[in-house]
PDB file of N, CA and C in Angstrom:
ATOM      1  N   UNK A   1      -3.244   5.996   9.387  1.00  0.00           N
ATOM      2  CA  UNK A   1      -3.903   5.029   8.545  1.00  0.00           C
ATOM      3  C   UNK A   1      -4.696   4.087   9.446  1.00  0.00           C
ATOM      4  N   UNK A   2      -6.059   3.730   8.912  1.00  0.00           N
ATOM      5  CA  UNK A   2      -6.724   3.033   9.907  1.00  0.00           C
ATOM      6  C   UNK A   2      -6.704   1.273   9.347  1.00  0.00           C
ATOM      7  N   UNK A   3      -6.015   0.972  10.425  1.00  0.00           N
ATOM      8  CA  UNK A   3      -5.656  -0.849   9.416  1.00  0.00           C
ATOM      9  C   UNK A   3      -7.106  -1.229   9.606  1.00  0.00           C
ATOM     10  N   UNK A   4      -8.542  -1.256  10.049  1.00  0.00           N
ATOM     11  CA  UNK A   4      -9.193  -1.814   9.952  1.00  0.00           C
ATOM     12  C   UNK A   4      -9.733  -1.555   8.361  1.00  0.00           C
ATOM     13  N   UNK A   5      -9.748  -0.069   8.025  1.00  0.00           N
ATOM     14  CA  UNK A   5      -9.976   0.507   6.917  1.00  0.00           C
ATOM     15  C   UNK A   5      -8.784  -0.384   5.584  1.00  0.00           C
ATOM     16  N   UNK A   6      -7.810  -0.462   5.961  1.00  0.00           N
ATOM     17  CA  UNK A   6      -7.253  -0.999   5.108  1.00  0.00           C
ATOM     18  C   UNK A   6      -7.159  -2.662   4.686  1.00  0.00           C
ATOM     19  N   UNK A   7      -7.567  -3.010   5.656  1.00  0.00           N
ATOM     20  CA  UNK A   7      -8.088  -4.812   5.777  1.00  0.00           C
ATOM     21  C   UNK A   7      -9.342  -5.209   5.127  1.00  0.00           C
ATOM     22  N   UNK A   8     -10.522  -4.214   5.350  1.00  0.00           N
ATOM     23  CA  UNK A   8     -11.398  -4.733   4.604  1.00  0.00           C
ATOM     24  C   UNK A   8     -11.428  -4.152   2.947  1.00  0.00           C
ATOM     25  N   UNK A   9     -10.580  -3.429   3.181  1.00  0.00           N
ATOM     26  CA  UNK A   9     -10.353  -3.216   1.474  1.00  0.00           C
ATOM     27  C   UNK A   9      -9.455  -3.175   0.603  1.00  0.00           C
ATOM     28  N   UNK A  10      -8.633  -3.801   1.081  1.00  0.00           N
ATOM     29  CA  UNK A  10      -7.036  -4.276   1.229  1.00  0.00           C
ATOM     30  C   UNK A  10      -6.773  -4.496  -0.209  1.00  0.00           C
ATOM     31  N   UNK A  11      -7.873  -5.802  -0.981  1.00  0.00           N
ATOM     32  CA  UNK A  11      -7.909  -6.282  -2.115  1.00  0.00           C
ATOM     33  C   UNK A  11      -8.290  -5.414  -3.173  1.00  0.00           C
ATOM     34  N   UNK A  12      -8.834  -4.314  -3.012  1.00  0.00           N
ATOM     35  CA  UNK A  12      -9.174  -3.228  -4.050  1.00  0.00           C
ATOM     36  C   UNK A  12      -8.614  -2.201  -4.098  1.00  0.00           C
ATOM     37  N   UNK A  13      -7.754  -1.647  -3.240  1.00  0.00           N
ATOM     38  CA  UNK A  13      -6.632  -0.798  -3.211  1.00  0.00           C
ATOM     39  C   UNK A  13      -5.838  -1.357  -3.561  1.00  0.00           C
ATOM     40  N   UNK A  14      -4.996  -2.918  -3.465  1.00  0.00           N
ATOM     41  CA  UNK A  14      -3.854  -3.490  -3.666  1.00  0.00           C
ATOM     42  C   UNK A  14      -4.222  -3.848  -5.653  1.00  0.00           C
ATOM     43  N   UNK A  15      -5.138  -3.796  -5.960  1.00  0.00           N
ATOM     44  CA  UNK A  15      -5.182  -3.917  -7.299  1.00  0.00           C
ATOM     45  C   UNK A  15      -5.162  -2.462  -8.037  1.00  0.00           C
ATOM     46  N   UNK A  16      -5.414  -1.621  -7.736  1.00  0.00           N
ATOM     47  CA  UNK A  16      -5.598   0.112  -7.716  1.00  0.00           C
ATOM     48  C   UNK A  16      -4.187   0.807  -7.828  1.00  0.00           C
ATOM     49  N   UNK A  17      -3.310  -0.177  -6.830  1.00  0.00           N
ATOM     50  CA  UNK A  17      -1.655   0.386  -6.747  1.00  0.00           C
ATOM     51  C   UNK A  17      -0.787  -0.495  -7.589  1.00  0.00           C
ATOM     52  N   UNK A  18      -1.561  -1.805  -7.735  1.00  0.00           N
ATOM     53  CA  UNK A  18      -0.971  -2.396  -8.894  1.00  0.00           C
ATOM     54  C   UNK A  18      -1.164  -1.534 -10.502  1.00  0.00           C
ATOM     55  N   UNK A  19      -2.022  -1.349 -10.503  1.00  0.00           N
ATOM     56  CA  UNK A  19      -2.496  -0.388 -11.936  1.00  0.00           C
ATOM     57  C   UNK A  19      -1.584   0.682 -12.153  1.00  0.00           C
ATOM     58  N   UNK A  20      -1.796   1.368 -11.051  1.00  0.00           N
ATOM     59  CA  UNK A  20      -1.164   2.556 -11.260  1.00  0.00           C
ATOM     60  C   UNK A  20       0.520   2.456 -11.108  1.00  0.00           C
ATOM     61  N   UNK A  21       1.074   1.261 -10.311  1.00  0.00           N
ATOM     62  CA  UNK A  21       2.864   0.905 -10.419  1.00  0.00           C
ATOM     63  C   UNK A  21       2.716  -0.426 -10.509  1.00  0.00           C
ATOM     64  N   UNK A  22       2.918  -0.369 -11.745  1.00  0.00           N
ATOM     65  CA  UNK A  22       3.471  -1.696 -12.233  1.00  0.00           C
ATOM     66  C   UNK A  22       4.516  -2.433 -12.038  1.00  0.00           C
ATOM     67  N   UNK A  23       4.808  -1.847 -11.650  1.00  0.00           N
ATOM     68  CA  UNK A  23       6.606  -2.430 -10.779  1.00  0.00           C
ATOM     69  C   UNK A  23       6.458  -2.969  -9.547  1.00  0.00           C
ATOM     70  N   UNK A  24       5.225  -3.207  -8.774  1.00  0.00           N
ATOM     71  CA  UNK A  24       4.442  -3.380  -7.327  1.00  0.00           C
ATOM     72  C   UNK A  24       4.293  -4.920  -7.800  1.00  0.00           C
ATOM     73  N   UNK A  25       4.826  -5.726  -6.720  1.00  0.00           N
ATOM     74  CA  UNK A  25       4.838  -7.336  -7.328  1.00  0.00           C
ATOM     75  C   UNK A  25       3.560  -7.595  -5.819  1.00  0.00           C
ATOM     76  N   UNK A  26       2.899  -8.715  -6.138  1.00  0.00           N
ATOM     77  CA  UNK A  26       2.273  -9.357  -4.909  1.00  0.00           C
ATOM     78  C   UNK A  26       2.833  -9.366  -3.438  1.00  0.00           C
ATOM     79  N   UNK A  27       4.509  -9.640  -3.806  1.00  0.00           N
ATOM     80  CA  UNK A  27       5.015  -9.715  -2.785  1.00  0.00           C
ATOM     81  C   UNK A  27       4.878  -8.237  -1.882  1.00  0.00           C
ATOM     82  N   UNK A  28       5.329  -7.307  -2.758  1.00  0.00           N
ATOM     83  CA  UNK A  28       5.333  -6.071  -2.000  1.00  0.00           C
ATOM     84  C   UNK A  28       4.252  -5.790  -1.312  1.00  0.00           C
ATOM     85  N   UNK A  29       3.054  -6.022  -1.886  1.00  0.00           N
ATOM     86  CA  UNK A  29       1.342  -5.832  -1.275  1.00  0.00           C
ATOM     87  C   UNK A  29       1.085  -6.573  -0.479  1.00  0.00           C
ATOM     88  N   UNK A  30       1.748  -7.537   0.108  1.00  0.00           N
ATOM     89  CA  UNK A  30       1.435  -8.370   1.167  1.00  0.00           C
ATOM     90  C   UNK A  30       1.336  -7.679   2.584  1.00  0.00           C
ATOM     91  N   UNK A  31       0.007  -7.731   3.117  1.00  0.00           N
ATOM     92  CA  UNK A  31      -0.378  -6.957   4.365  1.00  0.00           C
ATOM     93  C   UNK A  31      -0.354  -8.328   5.113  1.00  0.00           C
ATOM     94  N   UNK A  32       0.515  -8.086   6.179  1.00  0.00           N
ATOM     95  CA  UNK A  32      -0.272  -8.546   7.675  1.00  0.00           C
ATOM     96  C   UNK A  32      -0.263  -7.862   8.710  1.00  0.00           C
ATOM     97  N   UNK A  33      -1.018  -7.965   9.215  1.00  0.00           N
ATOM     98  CA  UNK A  33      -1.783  -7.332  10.704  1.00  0.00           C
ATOM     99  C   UNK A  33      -0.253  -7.167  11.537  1.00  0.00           C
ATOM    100  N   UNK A  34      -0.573  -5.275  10.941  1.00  0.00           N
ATOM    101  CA  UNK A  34      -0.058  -5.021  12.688  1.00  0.00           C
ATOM    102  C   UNK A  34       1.344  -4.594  12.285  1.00  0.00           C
ATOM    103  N   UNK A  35       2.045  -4.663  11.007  1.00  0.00           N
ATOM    104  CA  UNK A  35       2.864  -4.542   9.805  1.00  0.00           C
ATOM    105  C   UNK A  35       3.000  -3.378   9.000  1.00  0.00           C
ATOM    106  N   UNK A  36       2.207  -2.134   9.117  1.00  0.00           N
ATOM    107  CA  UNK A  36       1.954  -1.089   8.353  1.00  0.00           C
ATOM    108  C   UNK A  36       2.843  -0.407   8.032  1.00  0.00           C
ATOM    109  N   UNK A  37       3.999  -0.210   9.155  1.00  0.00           N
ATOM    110  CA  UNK A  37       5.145  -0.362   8.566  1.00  0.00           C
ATOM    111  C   UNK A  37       6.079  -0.628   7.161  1.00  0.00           C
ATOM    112  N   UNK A  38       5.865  -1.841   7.502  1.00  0.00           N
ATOM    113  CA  UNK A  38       6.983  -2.759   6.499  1.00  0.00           C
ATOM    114  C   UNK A  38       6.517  -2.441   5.272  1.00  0.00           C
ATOM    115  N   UNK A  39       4.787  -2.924   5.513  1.00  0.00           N
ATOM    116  CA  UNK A  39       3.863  -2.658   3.830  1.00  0.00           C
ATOM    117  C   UNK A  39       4.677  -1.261   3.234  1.00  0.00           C
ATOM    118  N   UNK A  40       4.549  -0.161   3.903  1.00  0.00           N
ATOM    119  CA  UNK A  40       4.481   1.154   3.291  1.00  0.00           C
ATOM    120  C   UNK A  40       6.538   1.076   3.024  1.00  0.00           C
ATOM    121  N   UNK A  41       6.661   0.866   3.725  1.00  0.00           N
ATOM    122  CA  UNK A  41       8.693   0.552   3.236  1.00  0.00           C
ATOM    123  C   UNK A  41       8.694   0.365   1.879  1.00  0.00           C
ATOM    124  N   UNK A  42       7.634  -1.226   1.820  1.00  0.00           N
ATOM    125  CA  UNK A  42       8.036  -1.561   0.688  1.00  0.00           C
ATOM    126  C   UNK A  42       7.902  -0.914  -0.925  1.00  0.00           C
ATOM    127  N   UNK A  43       6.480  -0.131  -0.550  1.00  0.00           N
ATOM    128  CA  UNK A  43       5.676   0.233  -1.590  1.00  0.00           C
ATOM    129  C   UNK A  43       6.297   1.657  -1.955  1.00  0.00           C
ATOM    130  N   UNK A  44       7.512   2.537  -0.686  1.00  0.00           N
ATOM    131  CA  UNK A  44       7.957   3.748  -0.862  1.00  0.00           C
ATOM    132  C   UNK A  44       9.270   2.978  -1.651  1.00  0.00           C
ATOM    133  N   UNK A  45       9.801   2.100  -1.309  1.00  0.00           N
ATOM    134  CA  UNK A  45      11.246   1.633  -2.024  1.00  0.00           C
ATOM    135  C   UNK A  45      10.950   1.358  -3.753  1.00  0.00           C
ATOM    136  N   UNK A  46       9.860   0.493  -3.950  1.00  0.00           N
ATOM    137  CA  UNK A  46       9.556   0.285  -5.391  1.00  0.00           C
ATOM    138  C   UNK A  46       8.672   1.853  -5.996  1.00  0.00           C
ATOM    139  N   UNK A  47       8.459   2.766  -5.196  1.00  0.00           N
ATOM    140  CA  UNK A  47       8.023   3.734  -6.076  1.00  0.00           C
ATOM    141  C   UNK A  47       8.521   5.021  -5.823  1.00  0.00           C
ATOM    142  N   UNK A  48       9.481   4.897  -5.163  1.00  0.00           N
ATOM    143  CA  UNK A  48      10.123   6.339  -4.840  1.00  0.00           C
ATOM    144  C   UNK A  48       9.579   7.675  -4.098  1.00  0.00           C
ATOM    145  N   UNK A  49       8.588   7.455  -3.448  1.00  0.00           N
ATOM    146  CA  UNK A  49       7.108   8.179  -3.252  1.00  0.00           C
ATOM    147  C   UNK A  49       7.691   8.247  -1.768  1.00  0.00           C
ATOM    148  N   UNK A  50       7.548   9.319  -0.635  1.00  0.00           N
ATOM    149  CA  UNK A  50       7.559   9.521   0.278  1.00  0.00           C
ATOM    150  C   UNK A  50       6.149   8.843   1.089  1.00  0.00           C
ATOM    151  N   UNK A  51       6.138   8.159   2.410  1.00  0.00           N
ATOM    152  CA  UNK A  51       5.457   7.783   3.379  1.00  0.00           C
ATOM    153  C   UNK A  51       4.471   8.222   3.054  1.00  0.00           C
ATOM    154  N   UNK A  52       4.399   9.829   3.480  1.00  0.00           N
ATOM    155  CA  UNK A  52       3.362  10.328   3.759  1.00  0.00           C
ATOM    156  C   UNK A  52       2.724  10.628   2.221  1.00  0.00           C
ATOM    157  N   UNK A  53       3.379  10.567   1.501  1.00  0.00           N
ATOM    158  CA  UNK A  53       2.465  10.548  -0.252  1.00  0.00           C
ATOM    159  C   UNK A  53       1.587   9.431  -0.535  1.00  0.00           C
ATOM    160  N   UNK A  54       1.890   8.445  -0.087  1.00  0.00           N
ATOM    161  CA  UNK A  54       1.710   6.676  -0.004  1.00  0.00           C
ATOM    162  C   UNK A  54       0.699   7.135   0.940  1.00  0.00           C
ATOM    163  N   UNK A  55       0.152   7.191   1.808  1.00  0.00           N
ATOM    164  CA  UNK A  55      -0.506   7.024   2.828  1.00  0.00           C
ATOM    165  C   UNK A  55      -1.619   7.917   2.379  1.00  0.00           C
ATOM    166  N   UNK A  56      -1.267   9.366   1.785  1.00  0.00           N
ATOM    167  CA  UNK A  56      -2.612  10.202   1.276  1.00  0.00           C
ATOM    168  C   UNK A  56      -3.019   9.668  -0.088  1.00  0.00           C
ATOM    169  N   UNK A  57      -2.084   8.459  -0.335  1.00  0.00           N
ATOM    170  CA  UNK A  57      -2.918   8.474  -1.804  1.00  0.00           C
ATOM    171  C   UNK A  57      -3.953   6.818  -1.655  1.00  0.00           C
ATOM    172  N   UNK A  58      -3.601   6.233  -0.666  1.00  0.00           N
ATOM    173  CA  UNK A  58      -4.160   5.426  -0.192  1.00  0.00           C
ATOM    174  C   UNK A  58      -5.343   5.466   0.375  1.00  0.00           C
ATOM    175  N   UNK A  59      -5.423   6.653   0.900  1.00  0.00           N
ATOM    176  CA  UNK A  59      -6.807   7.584   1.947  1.00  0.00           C
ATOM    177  C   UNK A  59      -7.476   7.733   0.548  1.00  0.00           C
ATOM    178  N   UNK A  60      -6.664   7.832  -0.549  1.00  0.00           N
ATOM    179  CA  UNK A  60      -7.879   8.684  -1.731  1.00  0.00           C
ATOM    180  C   UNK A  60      -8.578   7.626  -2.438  1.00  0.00           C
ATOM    181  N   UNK A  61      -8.068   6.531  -2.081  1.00  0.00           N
ATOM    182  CA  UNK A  61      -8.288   5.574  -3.298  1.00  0.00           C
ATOM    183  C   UNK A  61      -9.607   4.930  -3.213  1.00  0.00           C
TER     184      UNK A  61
END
């Protein structure tokens, strides 16, 4: 995942994954630099979705 790619569009994907899981609170979408990690923890724990599912569907979005 390229965090520069995901920083400048951070805000339109994070509304995109809100749509599509509604169960995704602000808190969970909270990116900071350098964290890509934690982000994707959080977003696999509230949606049951493996890493690497999260990460290609993020590339698609």
């Amino acid at each position: 995942m390229d965090r520069l790619e995901i920083k400048g569009n951070w805000n339109q994907l994070k509304g995109k994954l809100k749509q599509k899981y509604a169960n995704l609170t602000d808190d969970d979408l909270r990116y900071e630099e350098g964290k890509d990690d934690e982000l994707l923890g959080r977003i696999q724990k509230r949606t049951g979705r493996t890493r690497e599912e999260i990460i290609k569907e993020i590339k698609n979005m």
